[in-house]
C-alpha atoms as a PDB file:
ATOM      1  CA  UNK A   1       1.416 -18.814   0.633  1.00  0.00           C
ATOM      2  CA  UNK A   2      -1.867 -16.665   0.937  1.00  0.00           C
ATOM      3  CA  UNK A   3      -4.201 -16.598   4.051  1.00  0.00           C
ATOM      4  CA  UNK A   4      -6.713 -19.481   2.995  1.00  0.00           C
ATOM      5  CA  UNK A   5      -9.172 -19.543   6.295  1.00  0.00           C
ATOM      6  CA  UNK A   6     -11.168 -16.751   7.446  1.00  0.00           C
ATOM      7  CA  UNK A   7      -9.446 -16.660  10.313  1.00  0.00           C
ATOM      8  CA  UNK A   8      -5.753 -15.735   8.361  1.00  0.00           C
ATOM      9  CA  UNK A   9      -7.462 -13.413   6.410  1.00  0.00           C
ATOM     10  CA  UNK A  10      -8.874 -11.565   9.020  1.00  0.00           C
ATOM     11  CA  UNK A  11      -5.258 -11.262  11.139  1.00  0.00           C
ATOM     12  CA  UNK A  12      -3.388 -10.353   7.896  1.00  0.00           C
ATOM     13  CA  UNK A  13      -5.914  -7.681   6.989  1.00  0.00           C
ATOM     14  CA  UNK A  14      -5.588  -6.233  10.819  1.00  0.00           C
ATOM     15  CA  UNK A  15      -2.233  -6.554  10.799  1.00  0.00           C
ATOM     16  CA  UNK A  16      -2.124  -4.212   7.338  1.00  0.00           C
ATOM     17  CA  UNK A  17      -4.471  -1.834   8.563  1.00  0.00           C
ATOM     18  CA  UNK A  18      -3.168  -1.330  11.957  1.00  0.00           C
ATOM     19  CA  UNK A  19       0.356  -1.021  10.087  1.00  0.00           C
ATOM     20  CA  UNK A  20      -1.556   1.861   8.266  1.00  0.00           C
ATOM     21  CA  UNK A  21      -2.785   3.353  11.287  1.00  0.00           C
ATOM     22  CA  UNK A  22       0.462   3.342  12.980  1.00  0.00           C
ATOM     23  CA  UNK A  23       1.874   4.732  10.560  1.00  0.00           C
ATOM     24  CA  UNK A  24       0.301   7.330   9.758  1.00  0.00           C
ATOM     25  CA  UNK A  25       0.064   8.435  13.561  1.00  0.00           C
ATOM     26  CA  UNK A  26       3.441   7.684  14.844  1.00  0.00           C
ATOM     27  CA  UNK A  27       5.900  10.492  14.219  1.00  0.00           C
ATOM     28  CA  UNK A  28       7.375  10.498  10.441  1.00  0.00           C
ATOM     29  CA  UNK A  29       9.336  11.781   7.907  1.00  0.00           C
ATOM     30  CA  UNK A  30       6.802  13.573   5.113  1.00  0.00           C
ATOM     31  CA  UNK A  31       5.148  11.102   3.217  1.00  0.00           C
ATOM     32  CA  UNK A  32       6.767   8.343   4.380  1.00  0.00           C
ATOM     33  CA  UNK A  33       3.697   6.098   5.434  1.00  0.00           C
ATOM     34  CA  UNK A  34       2.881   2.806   4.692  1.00  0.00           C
ATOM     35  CA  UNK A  35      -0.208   2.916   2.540  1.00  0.00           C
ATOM     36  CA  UNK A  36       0.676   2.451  -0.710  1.00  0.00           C
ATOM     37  CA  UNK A  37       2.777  -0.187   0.105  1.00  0.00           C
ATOM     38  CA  UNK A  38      -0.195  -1.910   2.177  1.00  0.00           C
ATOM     39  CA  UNK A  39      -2.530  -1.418  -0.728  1.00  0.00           C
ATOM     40  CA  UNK A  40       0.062  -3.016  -3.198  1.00  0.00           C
ATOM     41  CA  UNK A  41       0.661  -6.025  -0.985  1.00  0.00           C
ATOM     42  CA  UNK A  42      -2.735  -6.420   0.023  1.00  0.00           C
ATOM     43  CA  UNK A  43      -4.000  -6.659  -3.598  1.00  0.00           C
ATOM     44  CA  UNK A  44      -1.126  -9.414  -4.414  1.00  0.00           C
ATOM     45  CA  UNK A  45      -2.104 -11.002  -0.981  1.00  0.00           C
ATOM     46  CA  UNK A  46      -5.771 -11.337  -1.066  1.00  0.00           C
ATOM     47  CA  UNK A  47      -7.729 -13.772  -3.576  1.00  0.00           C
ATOM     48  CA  UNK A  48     -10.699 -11.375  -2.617  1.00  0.00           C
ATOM     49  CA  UNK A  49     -10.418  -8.202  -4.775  1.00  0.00           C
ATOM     50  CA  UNK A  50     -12.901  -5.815  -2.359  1.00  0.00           C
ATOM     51  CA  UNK A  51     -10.735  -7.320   0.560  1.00  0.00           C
ATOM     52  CA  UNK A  52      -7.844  -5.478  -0.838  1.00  0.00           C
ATOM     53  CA  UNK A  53      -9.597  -2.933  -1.553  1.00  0.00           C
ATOM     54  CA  UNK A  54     -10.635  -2.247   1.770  1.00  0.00           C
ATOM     55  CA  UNK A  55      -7.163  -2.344   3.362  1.00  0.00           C
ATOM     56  CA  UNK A  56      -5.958   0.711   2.292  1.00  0.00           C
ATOM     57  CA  UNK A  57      -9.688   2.384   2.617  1.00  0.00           C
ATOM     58  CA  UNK A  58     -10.096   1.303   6.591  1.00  0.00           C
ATOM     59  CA  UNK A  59      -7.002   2.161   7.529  1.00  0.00           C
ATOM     60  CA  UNK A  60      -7.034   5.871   5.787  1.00  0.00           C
ATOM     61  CA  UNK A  61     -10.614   6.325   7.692  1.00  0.00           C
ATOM     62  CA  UNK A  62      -9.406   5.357  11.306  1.00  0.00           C
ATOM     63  CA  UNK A  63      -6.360   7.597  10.940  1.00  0.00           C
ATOM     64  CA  UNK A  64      -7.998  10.198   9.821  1.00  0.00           C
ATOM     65  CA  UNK A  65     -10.619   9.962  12.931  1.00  0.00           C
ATOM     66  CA  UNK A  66      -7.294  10.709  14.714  1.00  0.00           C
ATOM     67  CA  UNK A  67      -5.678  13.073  12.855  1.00  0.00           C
ATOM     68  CA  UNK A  68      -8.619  14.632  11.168  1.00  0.00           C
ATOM     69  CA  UNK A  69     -10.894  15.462   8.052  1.00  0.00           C
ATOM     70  CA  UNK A  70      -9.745  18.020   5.209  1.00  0.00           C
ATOM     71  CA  UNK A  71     -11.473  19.130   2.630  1.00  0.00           C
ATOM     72  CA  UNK A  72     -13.766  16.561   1.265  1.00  0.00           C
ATOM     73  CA  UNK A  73     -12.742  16.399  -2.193  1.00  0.00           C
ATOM     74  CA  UNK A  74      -9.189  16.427  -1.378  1.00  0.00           C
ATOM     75  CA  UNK A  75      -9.484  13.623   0.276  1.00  0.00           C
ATOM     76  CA  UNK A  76     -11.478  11.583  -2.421  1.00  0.00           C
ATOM     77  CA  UNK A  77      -8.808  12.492  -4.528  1.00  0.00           C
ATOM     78  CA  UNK A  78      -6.103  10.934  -1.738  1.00  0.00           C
ATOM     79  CA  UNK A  79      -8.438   7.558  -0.911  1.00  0.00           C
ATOM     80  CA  UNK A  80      -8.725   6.610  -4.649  1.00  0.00           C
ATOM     81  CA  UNK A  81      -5.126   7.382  -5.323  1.00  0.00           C
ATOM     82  CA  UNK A  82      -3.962   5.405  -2.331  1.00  0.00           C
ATOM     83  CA  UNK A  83      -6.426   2.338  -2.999  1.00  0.00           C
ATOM     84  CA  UNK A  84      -5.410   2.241  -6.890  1.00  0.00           C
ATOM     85  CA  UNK A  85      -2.384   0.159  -6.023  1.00  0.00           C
ATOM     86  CA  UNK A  86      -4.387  -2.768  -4.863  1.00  0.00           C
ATOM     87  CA  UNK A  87      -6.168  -3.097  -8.789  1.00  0.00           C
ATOM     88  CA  UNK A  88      -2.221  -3.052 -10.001  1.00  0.00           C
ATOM     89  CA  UNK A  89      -1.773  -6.618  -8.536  1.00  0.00           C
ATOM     90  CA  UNK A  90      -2.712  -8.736 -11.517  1.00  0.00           C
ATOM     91  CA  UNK A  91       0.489  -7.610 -12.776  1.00  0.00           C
ATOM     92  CA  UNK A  92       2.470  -8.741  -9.919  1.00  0.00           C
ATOM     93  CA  UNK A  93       0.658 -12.874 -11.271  1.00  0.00           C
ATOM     94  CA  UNK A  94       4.610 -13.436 -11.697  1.00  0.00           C
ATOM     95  CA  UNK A  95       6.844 -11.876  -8.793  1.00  0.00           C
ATOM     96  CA  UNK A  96       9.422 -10.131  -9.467  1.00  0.00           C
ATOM     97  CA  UNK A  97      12.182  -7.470  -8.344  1.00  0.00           C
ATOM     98  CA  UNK A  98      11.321  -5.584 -11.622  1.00  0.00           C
ATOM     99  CA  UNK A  99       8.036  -5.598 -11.542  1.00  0.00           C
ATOM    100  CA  UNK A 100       7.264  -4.974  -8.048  1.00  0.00           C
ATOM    101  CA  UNK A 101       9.763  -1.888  -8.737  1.00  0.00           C
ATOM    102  CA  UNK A 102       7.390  -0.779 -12.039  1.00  0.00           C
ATOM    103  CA  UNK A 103       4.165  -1.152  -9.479  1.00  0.00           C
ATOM    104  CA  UNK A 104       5.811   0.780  -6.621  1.00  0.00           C
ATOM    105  CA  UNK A 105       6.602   3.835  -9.420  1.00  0.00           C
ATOM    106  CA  UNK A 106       3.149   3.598 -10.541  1.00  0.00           C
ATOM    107  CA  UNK A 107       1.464   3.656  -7.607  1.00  0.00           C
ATOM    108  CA  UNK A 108       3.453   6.960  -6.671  1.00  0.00           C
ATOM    109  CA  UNK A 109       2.896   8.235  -9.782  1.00  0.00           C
ATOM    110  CA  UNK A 110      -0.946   7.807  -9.745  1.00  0.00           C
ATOM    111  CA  UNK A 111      -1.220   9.337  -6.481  1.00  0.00           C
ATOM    112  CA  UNK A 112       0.658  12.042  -7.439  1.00  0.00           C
ATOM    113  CA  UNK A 113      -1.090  13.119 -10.251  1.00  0.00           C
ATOM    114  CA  UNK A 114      -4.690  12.598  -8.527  1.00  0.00           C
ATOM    115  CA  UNK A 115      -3.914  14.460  -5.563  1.00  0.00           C
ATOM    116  CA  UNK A 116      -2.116  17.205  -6.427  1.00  0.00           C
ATOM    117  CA  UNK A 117      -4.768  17.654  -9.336  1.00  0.00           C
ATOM    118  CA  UNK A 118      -7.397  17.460  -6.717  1.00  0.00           C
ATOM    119  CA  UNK A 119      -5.513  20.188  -4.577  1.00  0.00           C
ATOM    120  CA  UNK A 120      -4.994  22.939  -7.875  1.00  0.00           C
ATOM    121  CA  UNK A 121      -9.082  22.183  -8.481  1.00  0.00           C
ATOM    122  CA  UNK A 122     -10.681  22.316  -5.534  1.00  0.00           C
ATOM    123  CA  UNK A 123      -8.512  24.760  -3.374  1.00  0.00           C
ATOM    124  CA  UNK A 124      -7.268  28.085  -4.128  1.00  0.00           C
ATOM    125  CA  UNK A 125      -3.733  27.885  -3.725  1.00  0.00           C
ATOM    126  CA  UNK A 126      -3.161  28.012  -6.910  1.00  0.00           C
ATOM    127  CA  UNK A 127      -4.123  30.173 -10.346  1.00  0.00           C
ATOM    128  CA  UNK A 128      -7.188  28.261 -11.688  1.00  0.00           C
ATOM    129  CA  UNK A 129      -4.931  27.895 -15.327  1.00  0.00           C
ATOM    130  CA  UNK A 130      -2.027  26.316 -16.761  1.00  0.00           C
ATOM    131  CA  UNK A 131       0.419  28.201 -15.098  1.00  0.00           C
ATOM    132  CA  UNK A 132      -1.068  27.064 -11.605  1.00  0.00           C
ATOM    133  CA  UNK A 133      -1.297  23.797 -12.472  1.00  0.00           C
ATOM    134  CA  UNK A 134       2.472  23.986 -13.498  1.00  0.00           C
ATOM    135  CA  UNK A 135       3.289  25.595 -10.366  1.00  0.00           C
ATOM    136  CA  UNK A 136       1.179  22.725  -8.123  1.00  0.00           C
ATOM    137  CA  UNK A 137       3.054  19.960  -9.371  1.00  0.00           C
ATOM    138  CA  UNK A 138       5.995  21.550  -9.474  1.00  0.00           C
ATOM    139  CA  UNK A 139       6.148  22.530  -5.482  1.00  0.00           C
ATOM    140  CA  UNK A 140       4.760  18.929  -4.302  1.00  0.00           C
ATOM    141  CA  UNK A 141       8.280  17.545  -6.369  1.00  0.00           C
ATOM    142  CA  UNK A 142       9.914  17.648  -3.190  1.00  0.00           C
ATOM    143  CA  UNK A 143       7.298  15.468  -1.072  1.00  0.00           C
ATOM    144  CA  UNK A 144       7.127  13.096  -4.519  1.00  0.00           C
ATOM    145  CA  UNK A 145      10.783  12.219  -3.888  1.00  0.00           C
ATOM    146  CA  UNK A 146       9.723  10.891  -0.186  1.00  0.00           C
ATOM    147  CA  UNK A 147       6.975   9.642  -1.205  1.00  0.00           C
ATOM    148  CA  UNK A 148       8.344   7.285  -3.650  1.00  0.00           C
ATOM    149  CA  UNK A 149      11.558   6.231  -0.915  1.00  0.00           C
ATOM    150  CA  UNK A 150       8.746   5.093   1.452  1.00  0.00           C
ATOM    151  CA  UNK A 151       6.919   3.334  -0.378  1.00  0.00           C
ATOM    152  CA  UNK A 152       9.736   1.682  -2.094  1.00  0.00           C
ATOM    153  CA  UNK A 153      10.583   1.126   1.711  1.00  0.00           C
ATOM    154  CA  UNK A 154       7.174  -0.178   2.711  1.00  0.00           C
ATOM    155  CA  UNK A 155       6.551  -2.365  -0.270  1.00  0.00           C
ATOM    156  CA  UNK A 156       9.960  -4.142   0.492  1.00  0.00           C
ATOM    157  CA  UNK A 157       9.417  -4.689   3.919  1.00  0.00           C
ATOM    158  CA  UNK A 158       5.591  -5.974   2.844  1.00  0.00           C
ATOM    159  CA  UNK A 159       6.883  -8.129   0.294  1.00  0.00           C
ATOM    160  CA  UNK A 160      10.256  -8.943   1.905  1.00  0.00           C
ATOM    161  CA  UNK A 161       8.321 -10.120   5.391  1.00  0.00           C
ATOM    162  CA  UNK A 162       5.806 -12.366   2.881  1.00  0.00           C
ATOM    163  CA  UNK A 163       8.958 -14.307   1.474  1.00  0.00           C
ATOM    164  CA  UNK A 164       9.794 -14.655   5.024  1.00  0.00           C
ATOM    165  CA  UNK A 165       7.209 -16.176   6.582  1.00  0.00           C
ATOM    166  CA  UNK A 166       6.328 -18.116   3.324  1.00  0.00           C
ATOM    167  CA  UNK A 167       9.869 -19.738   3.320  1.00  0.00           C
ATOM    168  CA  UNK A 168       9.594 -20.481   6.901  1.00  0.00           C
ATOM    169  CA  UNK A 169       5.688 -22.041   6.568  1.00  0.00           C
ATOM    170  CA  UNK A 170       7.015 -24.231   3.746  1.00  0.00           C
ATOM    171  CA  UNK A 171       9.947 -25.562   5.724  1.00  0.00           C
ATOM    172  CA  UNK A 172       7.371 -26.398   8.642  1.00  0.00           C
ATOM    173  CA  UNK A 173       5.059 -28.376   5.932  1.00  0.00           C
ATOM    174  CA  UNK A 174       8.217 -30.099   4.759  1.00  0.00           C
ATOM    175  CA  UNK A 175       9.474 -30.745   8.034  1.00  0.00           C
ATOM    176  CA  UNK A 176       6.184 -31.963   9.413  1.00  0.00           C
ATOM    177  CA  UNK A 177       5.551 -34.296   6.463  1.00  0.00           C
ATOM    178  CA  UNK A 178       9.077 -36.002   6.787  1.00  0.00           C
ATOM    179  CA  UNK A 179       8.391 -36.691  10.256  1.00  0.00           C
ATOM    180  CA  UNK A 180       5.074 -38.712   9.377  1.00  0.00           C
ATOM    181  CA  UNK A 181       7.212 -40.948   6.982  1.00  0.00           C
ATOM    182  CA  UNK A 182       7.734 -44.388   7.795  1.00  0.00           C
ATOM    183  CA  UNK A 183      11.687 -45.237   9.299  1.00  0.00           C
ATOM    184  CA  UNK A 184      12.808 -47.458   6.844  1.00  0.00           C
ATOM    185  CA  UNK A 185      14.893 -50.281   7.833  1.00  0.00           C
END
Protein backbone atom coordinates (compact mmCIF):
# COMPACT_ATOMS: atom_id res chain seq x y z
CA UNK A 1 0.00 0.00 0.00
CA UNK A 2 1.56 3.48 -0.96
CA UNK A 3 1.18 6.74 1.13
CA UNK A 4 -2.07 8.21 -0.60
CA UNK A 5 -2.61 11.63 1.63
CA UNK A 6 -0.21 14.33 1.88
CA UNK A 7 0.12 13.77 5.16
CA UNK A 8 1.69 9.83 4.59
CA UNK A 9 3.72 11.10 2.06
CA UNK A 10 5.26 13.63 3.93
CA UNK A 11 6.14 11.09 7.16
CA UNK A 12 7.40 8.37 4.74
CA UNK A 13 9.62 10.82 2.89
CA UNK A 14 11.04 12.11 6.52
CA UNK A 15 11.30 8.96 7.69
CA UNK A 16 13.68 8.02 4.38
CA UNK A 17 15.60 11.01 4.60
CA UNK A 18 16.27 11.08 8.21
CA UNK A 19 17.20 7.23 7.68
CA UNK A 20 19.75 8.82 5.18
CA UNK A 21 20.96 11.27 7.51
CA UNK A 22 21.47 8.87 10.23
CA UNK A 23 23.12 6.94 8.39
CA UNK A 24 25.43 8.54 6.98
CA UNK A 25 26.41 10.28 10.40
CA UNK A 26 26.22 7.49 12.82
CA UNK A 27 29.42 5.47 12.97
CA UNK A 28 29.74 2.78 9.95
CA UNK A 29 31.37 0.29 8.20
CA UNK A 30 32.75 1.94 4.62
CA UNK A 31 30.07 2.39 2.38
CA UNK A 32 27.61 0.85 4.16
CA UNK A 33 24.86 3.68 4.17
CA UNK A 34 21.49 3.63 3.34
CA UNK A 35 21.11 5.74 0.24
CA UNK A 36 20.85 3.70 -2.47
CA UNK A 37 18.59 1.62 -0.85
CA UNK A 38 16.36 4.81 0.12
CA UNK A 39 16.49 6.02 -3.43
CA UNK A 40 15.40 2.50 -4.77
CA UNK A 41 12.50 2.23 -2.35
CA UNK A 42 11.52 5.65 -2.58
CA UNK A 43 11.13 5.50 -6.40
CA UNK A 44 8.91 2.11 -6.03
CA UNK A 45 7.13 3.96 -3.09
CA UNK A 46 6.18 7.25 -4.44
CA UNK A 47 3.49 7.77 -7.36
CA UNK A 48 5.33 11.24 -7.61
CA UNK A 49 8.54 10.74 -9.67
CA UNK A 50 10.43 14.27 -8.39
CA UNK A 51 9.27 13.06 -4.83
CA UNK A 52 11.59 10.21 -5.21
CA UNK A 53 13.82 11.99 -6.61
CA UNK A 54 14.26 14.23 -3.89
CA UNK A 55 14.73 11.57 -1.18
CA UNK A 56 17.96 10.59 -1.90
CA UNK A 57 18.97 14.41 -2.98
CA UNK A 58 17.77 16.01 0.65
CA UNK A 59 19.13 13.63 2.57
CA UNK A 60 22.81 13.66 0.76
CA UNK A 61 22.62 17.70 1.27
CA UNK A 62 21.81 17.70 5.12
CA UNK A 63 24.54 15.14 5.74
CA UNK A 64 26.84 16.68 4.01
CA UNK A 65 26.12 20.15 6.01
CA UNK A 66 27.39 17.84 8.81
CA UNK A 67 30.02 16.08 7.53
CA UNK A 68 31.08 18.45 4.85
CA UNK A 69 31.57 19.59 1.10
CA UNK A 70 34.33 17.95 -1.27
CA UNK A 71 35.17 18.82 -4.34
CA UNK A 72 32.27 20.03 -6.30
CA UNK A 73 32.34 17.84 -9.17
CA UNK A 74 32.96 14.86 -7.17
CA UNK A 75 30.12 15.25 -5.60
CA UNK A 76 27.81 15.80 -8.73
CA UNK A 77 29.20 12.75 -9.81
CA UNK A 78 28.08 10.98 -6.18
CA UNK A 79 24.34 12.87 -6.07
CA UNK A 80 23.42 11.66 -9.63
CA UNK A 81 24.80 8.24 -9.04
CA UNK A 82 23.00 7.89 -5.74
CA UNK A 83 19.57 9.42 -7.09
CA UNK A 84 19.71 7.10 -10.37
CA UNK A 85 18.16 4.28 -8.41
CA UNK A 86 14.92 6.05 -7.89
CA UNK A 87 14.35 6.25 -12.17
CA UNK A 88 15.09 2.20 -11.93
CA UNK A 89 11.62 1.71 -10.24
CA UNK A 90 9.43 1.18 -13.27
CA UNK A 91 11.10 -2.03 -13.37
CA UNK A 92 10.27 -3.03 -9.96
CA UNK A 93 5.92 -2.52 -11.67
CA UNK A 94 6.04 -6.40 -10.66
CA UNK A 95 7.91 -7.18 -7.23
CA UNK A 96 10.08 -9.51 -7.04
CA UNK A 97 13.15 -11.22 -5.14
CA UNK A 98 14.92 -11.27 -8.60
CA UNK A 99 14.34 -8.21 -9.67
CA UNK A 100 14.77 -6.17 -6.70
CA UNK A 101 18.25 -8.21 -6.61
CA UNK A 102 18.99 -7.00 -10.58
CA UNK A 103 18.03 -3.19 -9.29
CA UNK A 104 20.17 -3.38 -6.13
CA UNK A 105 23.36 -4.60 -8.61
CA UNK A 106 22.56 -1.85 -10.86
CA UNK A 107 22.28 0.75 -8.70
CA UNK A 108 25.86 -0.21 -7.28
CA UNK A 109 27.07 -0.58 -10.44
CA UNK A 110 26.00 2.90 -11.73
CA UNK A 111 27.41 4.55 -8.84
CA UNK A 112 30.41 2.93 -9.20
CA UNK A 113 31.22 3.73 -12.49
CA UNK A 114 30.06 7.56 -12.12
CA UNK A 115 31.98 8.20 -9.16
CA UNK A 116 35.01 6.69 -9.46
CA UNK A 117 35.05 8.18 -13.13
CA UNK A 118 34.37 11.50 -11.59
CA UNK A 119 37.34 10.96 -9.05
CA UNK A 120 40.19 9.77 -12.08
CA UNK A 121 38.76 13.20 -14.04
CA UNK A 122 38.58 15.74 -11.85
CA UNK A 123 41.32 14.90 -9.18
CA UNK A 124 44.82 14.03 -9.60
CA UNK A 125 45.21 10.89 -7.97
CA UNK A 126 45.49 9.26 -10.76
CA UNK A 127 47.51 9.29 -14.41
CA UNK A 128 45.13 11.33 -16.65
CA UNK A 129 45.21 7.91 -19.25
CA UNK A 130 44.17 4.47 -19.51
CA UNK A 131 46.41 3.11 -17.18
CA UNK A 132 44.98 5.52 -14.38
CA UNK A 133 41.74 4.89 -15.12
CA UNK A 134 42.58 1.09 -14.77
CA UNK A 135 44.26 1.70 -11.63
CA UNK A 136 41.03 3.96 -10.14
CA UNK A 137 38.65 1.34 -10.53
CA UNK A 138 40.71 -1.14 -9.67
CA UNK A 139 41.64 0.28 -5.92
CA UNK A 140 37.84 1.39 -5.14
CA UNK A 141 37.10 -2.81 -5.78
CA UNK A 142 37.43 -3.18 -2.24
CA UNK A 143 34.81 -0.38 -1.08
CA UNK A 144 32.50 -1.83 -4.26
CA UNK A 145 32.24 -5.12 -2.35
CA UNK A 146 30.69 -3.06 0.81
CA UNK A 147 29.01 -1.09 -1.05
CA UNK A 148 26.96 -3.60 -2.76
CA UNK A 149 26.42 -5.77 0.97
CA UNK A 150 24.79 -2.54 2.26
CA UNK A 151 22.77 -1.79 -0.02
CA UNK A 152 21.65 -5.26 -0.56
CA UNK A 153 21.19 -4.79 3.32
CA UNK A 154 19.31 -1.51 3.12
CA UNK A 155 17.09 -2.35 0.21
CA UNK A 156 15.91 -5.51 2.20
CA UNK A 157 15.22 -3.89 5.24
CA UNK A 158 13.32 -0.96 2.95
CA UNK A 159 11.46 -3.40 1.12
CA UNK A 160 11.21 -6.07 3.84
CA UNK A 161 9.66 -3.26 6.48
CA UNK A 162 7.06 -2.19 3.35
CA UNK A 163 5.71 -5.91 3.22
CA UNK A 164 5.45 -5.49 6.85
CA UNK A 165 3.49 -2.81 7.47
CA UNK A 166 1.48 -3.46 4.20
CA UNK A 167 0.48 -6.99 5.51
CA UNK A 168 -0.36 -5.60 8.80
CA UNK A 169 -2.55 -2.38 7.19
CA UNK A 170 -4.44 -4.95 5.11
CA UNK A 171 -5.28 -7.18 8.05
CA UNK A 172 -6.59 -3.91 9.92
CA UNK A 173 -8.89 -3.06 6.66
CA UNK A 174 -10.03 -6.67 6.74
CA UNK A 175 -10.51 -6.78 10.28
CA UNK A 176 -12.29 -3.46 10.47
CA UNK A 177 -14.65 -4.30 7.60
CA UNK A 178 -15.74 -7.72 9.21
CA UNK A 179 -16.59 -5.98 12.25
CA UNK A 180 -19.13 -3.56 10.35
CA UNK A 181 -20.93 -6.74 8.96
CA UNK A 182 -24.24 -7.50 10.06
CA UNK A 183 -24.43 -10.76 12.89
CA UNK A 184 -26.39 -13.02 11.08
CA UNK A 185 -28.84 -15.06 12.86
Amino acid sequence: MRPRSLGAVCVCFCLLVATIVAGRLLPHSSNMVPVAGAALFSGFLFRRRLVGLAVPIVGLLVSDLVIGFYDWQVMVAVYVGLTLPVLLAPLLSRLTVLRLLGCCLVASIMHFVMTNAAVWAFQSIYEHNFAGLVKCFAAAIPSFRNEFAGDLAWTAAFFGTYAIVSAWLMHRQTAAAQSLEPIAR
